[in-house]
C-alpha atoms as a PDB file:
ATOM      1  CA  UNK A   1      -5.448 -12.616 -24.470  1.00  0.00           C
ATOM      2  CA  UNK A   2      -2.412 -10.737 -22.935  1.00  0.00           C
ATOM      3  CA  UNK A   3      -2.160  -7.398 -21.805  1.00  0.00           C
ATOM      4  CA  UNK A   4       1.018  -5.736 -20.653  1.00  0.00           C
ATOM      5  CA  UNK A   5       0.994  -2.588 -17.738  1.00  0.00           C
ATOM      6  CA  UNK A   6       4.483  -2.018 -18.225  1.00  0.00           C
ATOM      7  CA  UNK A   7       7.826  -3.426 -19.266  1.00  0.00           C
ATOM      8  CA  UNK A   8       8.623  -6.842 -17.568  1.00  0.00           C
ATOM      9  CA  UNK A   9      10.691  -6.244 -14.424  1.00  0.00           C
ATOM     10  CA  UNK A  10      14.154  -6.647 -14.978  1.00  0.00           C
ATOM     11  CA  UNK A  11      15.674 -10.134 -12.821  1.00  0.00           C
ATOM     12  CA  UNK A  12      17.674  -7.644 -10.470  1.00  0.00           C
ATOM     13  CA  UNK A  13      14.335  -5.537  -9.849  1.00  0.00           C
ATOM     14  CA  UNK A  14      12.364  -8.721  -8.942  1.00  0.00           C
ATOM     15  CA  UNK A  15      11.017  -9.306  -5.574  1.00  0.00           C
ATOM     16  CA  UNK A  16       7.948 -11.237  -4.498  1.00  0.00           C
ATOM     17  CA  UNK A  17       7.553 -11.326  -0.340  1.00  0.00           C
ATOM     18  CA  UNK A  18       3.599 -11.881  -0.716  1.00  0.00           C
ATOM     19  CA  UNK A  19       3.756 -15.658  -0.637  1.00  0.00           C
ATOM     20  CA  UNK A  20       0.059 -16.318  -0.019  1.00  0.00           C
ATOM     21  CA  UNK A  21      -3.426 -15.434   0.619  1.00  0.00           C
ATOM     22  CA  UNK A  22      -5.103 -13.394   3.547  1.00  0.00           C
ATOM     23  CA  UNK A  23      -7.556 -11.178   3.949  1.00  0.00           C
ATOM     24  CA  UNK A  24      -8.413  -8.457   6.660  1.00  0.00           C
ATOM     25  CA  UNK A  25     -11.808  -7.364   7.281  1.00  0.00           C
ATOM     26  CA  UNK A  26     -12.647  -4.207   9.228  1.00  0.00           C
ATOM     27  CA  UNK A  27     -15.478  -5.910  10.927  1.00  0.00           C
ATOM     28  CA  UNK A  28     -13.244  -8.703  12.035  1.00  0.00           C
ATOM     29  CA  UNK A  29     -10.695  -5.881  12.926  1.00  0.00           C
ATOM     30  CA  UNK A  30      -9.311  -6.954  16.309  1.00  0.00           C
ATOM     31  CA  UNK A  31      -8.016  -3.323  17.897  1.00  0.00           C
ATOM     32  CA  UNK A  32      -4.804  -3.516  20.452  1.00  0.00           C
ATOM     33  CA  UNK A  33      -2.801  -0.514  22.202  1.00  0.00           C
ATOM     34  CA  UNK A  34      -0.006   0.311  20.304  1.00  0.00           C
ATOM     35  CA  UNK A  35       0.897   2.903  23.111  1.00  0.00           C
ATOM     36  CA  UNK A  36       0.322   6.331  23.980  1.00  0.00           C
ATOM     37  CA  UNK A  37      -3.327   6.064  23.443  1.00  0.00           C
ATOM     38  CA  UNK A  38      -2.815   5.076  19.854  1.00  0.00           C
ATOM     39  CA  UNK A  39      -4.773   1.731  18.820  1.00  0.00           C
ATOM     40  CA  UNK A  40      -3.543  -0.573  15.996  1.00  0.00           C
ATOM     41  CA  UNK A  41      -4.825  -3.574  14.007  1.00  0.00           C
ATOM     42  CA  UNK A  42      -2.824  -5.676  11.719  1.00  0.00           C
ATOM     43  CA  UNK A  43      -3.993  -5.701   7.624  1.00  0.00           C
ATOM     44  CA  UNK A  44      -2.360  -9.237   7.050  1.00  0.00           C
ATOM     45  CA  UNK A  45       0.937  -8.331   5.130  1.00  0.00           C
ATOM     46  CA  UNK A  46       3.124  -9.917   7.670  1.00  0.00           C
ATOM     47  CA  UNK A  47       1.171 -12.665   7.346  1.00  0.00           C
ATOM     48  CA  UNK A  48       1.328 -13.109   3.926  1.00  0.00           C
ATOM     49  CA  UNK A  49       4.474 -12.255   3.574  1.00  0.00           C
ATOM     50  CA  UNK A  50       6.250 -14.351   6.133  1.00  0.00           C
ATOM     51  CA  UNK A  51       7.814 -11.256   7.825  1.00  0.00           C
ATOM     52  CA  UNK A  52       8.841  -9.419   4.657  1.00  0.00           C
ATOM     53  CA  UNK A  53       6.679  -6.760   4.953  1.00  0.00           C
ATOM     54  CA  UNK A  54       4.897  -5.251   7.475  1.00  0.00           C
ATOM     55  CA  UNK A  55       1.334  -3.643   7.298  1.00  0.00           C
ATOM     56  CA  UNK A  56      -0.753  -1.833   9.843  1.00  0.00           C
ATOM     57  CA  UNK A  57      -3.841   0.868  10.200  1.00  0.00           C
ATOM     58  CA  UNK A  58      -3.390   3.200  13.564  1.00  0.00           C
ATOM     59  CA  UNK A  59      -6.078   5.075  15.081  1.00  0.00           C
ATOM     60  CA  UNK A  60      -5.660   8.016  17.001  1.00  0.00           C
ATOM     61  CA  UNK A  61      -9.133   8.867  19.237  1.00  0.00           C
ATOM     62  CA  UNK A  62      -9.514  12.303  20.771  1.00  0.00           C
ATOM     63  CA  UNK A  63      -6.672  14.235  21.387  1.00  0.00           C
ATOM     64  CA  UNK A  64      -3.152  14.250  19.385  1.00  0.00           C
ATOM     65  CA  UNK A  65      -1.073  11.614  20.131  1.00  0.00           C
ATOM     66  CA  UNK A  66       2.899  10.441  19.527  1.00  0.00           C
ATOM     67  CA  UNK A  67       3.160   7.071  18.220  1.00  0.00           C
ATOM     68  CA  UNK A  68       5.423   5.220  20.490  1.00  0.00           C
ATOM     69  CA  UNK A  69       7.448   3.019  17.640  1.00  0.00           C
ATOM     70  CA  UNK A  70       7.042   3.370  14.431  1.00  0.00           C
ATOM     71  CA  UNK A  71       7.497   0.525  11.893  1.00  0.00           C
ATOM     72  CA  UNK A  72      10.320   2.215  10.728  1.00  0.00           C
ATOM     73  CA  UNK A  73      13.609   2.407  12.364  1.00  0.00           C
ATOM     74  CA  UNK A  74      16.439   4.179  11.409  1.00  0.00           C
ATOM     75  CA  UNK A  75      17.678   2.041   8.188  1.00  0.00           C
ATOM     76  CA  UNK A  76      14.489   0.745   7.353  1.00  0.00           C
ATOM     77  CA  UNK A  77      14.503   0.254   2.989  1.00  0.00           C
ATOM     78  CA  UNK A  78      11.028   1.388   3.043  1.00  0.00           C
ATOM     79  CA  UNK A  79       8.095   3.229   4.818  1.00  0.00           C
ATOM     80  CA  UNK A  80       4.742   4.623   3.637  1.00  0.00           C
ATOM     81  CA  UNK A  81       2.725   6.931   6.046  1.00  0.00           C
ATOM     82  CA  UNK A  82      -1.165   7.217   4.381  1.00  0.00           C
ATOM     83  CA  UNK A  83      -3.143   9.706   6.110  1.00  0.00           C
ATOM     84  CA  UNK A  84      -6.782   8.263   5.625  1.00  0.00           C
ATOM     85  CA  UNK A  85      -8.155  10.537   7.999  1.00  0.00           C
ATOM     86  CA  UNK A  86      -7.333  13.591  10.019  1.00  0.00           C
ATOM     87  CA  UNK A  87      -3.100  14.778   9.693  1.00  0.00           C
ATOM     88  CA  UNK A  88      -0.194  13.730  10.979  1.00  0.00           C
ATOM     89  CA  UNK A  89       2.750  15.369  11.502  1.00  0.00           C
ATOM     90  CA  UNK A  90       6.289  14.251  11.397  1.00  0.00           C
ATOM     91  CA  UNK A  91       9.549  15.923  13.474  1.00  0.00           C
ATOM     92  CA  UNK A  92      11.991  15.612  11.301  1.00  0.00           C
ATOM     93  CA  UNK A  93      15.722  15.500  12.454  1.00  0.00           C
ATOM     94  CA  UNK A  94      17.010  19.215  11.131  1.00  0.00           C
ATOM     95  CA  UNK A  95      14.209  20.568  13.128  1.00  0.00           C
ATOM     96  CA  UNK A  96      12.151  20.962  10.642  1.00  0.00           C
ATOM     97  CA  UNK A  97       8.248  19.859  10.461  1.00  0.00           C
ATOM     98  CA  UNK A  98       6.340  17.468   7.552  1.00  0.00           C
ATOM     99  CA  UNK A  99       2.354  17.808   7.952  1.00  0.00           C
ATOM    100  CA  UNK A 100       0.395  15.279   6.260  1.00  0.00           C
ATOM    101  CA  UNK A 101      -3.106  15.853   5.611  1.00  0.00           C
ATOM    102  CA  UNK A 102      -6.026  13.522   4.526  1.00  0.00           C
ATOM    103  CA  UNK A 103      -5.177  11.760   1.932  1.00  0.00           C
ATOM    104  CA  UNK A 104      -1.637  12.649   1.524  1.00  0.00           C
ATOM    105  CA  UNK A 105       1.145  10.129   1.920  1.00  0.00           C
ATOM    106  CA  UNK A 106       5.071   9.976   2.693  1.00  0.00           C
ATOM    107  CA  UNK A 107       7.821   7.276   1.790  1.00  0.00           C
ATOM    108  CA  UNK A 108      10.800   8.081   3.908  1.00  0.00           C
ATOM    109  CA  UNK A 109      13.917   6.950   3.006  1.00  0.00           C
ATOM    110  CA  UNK A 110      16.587   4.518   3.873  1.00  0.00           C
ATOM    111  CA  UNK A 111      19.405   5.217   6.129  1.00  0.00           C
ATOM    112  CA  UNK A 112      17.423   8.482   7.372  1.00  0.00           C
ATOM    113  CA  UNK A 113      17.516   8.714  11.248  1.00  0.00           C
ATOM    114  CA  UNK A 114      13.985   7.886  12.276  1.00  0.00           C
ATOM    115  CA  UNK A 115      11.004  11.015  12.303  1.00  0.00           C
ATOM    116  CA  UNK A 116       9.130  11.167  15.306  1.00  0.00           C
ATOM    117  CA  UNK A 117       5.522  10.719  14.484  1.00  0.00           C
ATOM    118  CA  UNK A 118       2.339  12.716  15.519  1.00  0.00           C
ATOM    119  CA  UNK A 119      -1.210  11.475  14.725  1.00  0.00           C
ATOM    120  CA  UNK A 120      -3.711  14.597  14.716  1.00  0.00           C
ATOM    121  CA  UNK A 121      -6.866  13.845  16.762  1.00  0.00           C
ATOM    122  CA  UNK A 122      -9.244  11.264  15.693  1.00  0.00           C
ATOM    123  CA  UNK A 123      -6.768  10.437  12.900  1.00  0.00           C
ATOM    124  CA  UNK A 124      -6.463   7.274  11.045  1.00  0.00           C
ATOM    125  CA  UNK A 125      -3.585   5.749   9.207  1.00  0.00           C
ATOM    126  CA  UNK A 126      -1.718   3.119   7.151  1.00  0.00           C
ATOM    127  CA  UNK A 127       1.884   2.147   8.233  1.00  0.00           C
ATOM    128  CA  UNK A 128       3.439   0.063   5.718  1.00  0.00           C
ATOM    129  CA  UNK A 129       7.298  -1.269   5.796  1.00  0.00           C
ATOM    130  CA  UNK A 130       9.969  -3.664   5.124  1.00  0.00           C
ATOM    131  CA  UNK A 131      12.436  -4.467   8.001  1.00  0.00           C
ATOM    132  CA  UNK A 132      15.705  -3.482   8.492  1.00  0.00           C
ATOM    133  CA  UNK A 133      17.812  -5.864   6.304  1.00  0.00           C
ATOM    134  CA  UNK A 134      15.069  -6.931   3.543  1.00  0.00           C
ATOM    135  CA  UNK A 135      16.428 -10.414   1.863  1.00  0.00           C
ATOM    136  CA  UNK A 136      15.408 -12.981  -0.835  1.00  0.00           C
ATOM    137  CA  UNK A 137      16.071 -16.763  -0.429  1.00  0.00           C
ATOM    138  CA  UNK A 138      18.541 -15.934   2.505  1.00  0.00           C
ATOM    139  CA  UNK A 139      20.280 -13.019  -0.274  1.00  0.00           C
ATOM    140  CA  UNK A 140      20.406  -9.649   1.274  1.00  0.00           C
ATOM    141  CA  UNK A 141      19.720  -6.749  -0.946  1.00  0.00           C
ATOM    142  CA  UNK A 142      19.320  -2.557  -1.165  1.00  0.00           C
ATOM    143  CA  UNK A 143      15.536  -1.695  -1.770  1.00  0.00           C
ATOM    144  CA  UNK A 144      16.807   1.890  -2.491  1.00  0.00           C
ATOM    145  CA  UNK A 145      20.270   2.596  -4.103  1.00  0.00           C
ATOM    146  CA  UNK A 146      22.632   4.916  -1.734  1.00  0.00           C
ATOM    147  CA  UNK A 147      21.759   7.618  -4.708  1.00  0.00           C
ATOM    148  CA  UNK A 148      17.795   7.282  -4.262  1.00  0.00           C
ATOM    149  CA  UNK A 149      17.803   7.120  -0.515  1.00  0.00           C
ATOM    150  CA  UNK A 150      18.596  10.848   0.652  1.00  0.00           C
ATOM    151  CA  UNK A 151      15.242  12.158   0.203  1.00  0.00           C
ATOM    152  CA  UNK A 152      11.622  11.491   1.204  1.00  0.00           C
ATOM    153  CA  UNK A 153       8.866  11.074  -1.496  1.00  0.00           C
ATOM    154  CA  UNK A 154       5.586  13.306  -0.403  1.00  0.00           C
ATOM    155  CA  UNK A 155       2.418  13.077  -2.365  1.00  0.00           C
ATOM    156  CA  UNK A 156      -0.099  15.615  -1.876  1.00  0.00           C
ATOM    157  CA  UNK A 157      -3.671  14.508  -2.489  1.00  0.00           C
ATOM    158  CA  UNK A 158      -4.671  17.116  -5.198  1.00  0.00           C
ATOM    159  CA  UNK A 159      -7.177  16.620  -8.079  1.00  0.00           C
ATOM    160  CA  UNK A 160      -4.650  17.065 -10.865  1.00  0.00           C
ATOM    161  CA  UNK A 161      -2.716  14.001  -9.405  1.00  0.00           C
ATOM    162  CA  UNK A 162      -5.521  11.518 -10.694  1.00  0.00           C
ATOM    163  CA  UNK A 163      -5.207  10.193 -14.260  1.00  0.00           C
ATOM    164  CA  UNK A 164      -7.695   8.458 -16.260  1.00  0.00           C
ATOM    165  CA  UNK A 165      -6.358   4.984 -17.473  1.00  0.00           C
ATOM    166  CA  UNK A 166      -2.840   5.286 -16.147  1.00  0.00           C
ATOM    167  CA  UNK A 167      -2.963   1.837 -15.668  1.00  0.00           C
ATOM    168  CA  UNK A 168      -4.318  -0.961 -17.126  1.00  0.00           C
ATOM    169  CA  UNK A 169      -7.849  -0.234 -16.189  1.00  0.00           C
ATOM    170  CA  UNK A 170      -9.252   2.944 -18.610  1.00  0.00           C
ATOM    171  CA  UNK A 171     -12.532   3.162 -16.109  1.00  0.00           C
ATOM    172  CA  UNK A 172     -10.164   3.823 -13.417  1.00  0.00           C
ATOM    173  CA  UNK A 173      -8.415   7.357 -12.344  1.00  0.00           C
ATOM    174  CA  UNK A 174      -5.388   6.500 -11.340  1.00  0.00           C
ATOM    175  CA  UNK A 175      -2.604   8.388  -8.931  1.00  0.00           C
ATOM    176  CA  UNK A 176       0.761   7.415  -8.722  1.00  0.00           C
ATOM    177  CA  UNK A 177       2.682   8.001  -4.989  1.00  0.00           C
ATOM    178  CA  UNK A 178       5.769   8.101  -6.582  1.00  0.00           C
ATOM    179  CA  UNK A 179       7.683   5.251  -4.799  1.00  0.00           C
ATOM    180  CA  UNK A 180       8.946   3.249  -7.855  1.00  0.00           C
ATOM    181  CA  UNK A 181      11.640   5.607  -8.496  1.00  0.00           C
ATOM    182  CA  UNK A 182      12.486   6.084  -4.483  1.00  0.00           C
ATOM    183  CA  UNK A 183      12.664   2.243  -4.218  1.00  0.00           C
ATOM    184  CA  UNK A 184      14.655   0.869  -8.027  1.00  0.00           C
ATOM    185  CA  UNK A 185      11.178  -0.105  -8.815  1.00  0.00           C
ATOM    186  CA  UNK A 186      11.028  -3.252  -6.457  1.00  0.00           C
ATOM    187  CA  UNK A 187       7.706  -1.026  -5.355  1.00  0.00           C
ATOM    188  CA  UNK A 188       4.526   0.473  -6.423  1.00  0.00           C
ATOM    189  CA  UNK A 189       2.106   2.157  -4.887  1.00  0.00           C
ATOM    190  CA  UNK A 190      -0.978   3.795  -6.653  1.00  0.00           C
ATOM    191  CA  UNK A 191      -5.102   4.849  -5.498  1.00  0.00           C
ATOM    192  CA  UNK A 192      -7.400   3.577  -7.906  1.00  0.00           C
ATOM    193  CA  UNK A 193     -11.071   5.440  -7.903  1.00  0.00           C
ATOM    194  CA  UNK A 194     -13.882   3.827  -9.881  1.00  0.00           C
ATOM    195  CA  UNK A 195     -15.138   6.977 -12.607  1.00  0.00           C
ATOM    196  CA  UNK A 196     -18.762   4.676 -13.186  1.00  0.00           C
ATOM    197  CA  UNK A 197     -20.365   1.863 -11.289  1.00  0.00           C
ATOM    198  CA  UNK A 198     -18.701  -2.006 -13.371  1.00  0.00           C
ATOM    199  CA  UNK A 199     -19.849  -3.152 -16.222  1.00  0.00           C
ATOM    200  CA  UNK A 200     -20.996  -6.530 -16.401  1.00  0.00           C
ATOM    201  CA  UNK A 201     -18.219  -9.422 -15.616  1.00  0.00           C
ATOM    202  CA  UNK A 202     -16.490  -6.481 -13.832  1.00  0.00           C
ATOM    203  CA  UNK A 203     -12.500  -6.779 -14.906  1.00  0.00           C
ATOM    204  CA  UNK A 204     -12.720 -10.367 -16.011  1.00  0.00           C
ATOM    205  CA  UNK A 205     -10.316 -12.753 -14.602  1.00  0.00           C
ATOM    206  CA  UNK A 206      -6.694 -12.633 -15.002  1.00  0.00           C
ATOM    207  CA  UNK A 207      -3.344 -12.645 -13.459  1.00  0.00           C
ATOM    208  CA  UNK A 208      -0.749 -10.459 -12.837  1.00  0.00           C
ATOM    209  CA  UNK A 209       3.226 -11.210 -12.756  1.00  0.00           C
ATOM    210  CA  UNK A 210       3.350  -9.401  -9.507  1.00  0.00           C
ATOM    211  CA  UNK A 211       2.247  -9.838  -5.833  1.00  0.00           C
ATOM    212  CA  UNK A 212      -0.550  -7.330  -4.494  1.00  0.00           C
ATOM    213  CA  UNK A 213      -2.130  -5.486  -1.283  1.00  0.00           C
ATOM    214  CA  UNK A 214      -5.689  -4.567  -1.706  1.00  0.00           C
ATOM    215  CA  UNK A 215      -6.436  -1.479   0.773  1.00  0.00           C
ATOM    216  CA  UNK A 216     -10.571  -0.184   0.473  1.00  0.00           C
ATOM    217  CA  UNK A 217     -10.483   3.516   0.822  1.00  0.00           C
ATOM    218  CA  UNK A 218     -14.516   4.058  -0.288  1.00  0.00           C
ATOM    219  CA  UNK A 219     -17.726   2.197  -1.579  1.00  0.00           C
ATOM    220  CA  UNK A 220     -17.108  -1.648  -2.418  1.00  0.00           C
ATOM    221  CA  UNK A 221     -16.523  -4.111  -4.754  1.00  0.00           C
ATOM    222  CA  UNK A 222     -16.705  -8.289  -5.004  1.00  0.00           C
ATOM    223  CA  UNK A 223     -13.084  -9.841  -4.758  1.00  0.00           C
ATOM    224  CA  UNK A 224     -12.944 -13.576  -6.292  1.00  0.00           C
ATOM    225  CA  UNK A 225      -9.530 -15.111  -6.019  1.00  0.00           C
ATOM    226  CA  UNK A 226      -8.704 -18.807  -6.966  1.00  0.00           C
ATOM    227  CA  UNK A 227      -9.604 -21.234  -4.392  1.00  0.00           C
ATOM    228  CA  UNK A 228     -11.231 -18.703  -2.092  1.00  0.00           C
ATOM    229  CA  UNK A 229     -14.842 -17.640  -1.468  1.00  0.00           C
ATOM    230  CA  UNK A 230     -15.891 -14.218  -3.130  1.00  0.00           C
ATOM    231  CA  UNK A 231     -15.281 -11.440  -0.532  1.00  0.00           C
ATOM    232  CA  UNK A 232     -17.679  -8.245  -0.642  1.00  0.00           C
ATOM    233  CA  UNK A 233     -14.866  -5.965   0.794  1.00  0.00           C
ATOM    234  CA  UNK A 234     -15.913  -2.655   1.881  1.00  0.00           C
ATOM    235  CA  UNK A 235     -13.799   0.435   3.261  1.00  0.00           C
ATOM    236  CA  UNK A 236     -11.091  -0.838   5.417  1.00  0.00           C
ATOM    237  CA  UNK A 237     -10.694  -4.153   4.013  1.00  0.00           C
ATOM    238  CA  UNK A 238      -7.287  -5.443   3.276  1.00  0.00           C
ATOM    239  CA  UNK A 239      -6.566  -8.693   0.778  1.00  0.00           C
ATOM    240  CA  UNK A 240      -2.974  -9.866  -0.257  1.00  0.00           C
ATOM    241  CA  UNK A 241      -2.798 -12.008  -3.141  1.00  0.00           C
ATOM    242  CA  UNK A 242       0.348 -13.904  -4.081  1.00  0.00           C
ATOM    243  CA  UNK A 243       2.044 -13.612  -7.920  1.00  0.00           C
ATOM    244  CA  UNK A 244       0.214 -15.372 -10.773  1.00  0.00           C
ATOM    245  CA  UNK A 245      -3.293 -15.954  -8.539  1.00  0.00           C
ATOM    246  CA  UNK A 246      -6.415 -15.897 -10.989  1.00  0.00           C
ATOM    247  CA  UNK A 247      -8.852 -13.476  -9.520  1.00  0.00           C
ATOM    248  CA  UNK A 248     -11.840 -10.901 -10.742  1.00  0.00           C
ATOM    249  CA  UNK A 249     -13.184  -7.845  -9.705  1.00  0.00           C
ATOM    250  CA  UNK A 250     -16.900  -8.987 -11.101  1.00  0.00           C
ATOM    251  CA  UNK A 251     -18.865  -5.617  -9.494  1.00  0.00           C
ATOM    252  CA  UNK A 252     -17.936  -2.992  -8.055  1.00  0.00           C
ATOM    253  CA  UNK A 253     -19.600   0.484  -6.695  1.00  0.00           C
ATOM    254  CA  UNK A 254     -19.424   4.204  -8.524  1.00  0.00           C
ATOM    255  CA  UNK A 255     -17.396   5.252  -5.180  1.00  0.00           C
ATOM    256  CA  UNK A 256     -15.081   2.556  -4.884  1.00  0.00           C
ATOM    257  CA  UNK A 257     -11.417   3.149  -4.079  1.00  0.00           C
ATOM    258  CA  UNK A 258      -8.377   1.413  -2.793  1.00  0.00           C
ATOM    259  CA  UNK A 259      -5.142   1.848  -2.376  1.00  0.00           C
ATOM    260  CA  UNK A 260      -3.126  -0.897  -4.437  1.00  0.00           C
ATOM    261  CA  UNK A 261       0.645  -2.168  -3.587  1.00  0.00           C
ATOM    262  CA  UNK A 262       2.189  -3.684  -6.575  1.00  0.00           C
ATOM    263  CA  UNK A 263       5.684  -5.669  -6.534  1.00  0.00           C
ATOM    264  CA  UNK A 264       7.519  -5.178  -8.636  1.00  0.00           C
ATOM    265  CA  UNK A 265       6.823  -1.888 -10.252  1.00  0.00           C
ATOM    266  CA  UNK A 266       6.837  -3.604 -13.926  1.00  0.00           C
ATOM    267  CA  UNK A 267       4.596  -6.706 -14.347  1.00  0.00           C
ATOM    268  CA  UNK A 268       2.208  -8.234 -17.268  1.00  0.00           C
ATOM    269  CA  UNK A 269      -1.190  -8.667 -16.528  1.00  0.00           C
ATOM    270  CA  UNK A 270      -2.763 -11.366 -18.643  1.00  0.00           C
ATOM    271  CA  UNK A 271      -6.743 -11.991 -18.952  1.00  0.00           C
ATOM    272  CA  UNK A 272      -7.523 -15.825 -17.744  1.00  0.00           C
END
């Protein structure tokens, strides 16, 4: 049986840099200085994506600190800042000041010249981005039309934001960042909370038409992906899965929560 999330991405909307499988497990989380005081470990996406995409959580310990480099440069097609703890701020180039608090999240767009970026004390965060000059099979191509690039997307975490069954799961609350728009709908980016503990056979197995980054944010759940061992993953567990990989969600907790990356924006999800 076939079920459909949205309207099949259109061919010039199509991107897939999550070529394969890899997973990133907070207790296997292997800490380095990213500068400044500010630790980072890597959540796999380069990995999987063969340099695509890049994907990191920072840590900030005591006092405030600047991060040294940033994923993003200036031109970078896309950035996400997800505040998972604590605030950040962000100096942006008119002077001007963005704070972020727990739980909020900021895609800055392309061709911007580059914010300078605070991490409150004992802050933690997810950095996600796509180089410079993004390209498919050697093609370069925009991420974000010149129209779409000349302002940032902020998303406040606020409970009217979450919406039950805004997606293809009606036991999940769903909340849209609002990147598809910002990025021709190459991207999406939404955080899934659990509203009761899974049912039996959890989601059932199936596949989706687009590639994925699994983020934990609370409580846990049983991954099982074709041709790898069932994962318990827990909060700060990362998975990438490539396009049209069978997997299952068999159990998961009442408090489970993740932030999910979808490319592209539009995909069918059929049941296996």
């Amino acid at each position: 049986m076939s079920s459909t999330h949205a309207s099949p991405a259109p061919a010039a909307a199509r991107w897939l840099p999550i070529q394969r499988y890899d997973l990133a497990l907070q207790t296997d989380a292997v800490w380095t200085d990213a500068g400044n005081g500010v630790l980072q470990r890597d959540l796999g996406l380069g990995r999987a994506s063969d340099g695509a995409m890049q994907g990191r959580e920072l840590r900030c310990d005591g006092n405030e600190r600047e991060l040294p480099e940033p994923l993003r440069q200036a031109g970078t097609h896309f950035h996400l800042i997800q505040v998972l703890q604590g605030s950040v701020s962000l100096a942006n180039a008119d002077g001007s000041r963005t704070v972020l608090e727990r739980g909020d999240c900021m895609h800055q767009p392309a061709l911007a010249a580059t914010h300078r970026v605070h991490l409150g004390a004992d802050s933690r965060v997810l950095e996600l981005a796509v180089p410079k000059s993004p390209s498919v099979a050697g093609q370069a191509f925009d991420l974000e039309t010149p129209q779409r690039a000349a302002q940032a997307v902020i998303n406040r975490d606020v409970a009217e934001a979450y919406v039950r069954g805004d997606g293809p799961r009606s036991y999940f609350l769903y909340r849209d960042l609002g990147v598809a728009a910002a990025t021709n709908r190459r991207v999406h980016i939404h955080l899934l909370k659990a509203t009761a503990p899974s049912s039996p056979g959890g989601t059932g197995e199936h596949r989706h038409t687009m590639c994925q980054l699994f983020y934990v944010l609370s409580g846990w759940a049983d991954l099982e992906v074709e041709g790898h061992p069932t994962v318990r993953m827990r909060g700060g567990d990362a998975m990438c899965i490539s396009a049209g990989s069978k997997h299952n969600v068999p159990a998961f907790s009442q408090d489970y929560a993740i932030i999910e990356l979808c490319i592209p924006a539009d995909y069918d999800t059929v049941d296996a």
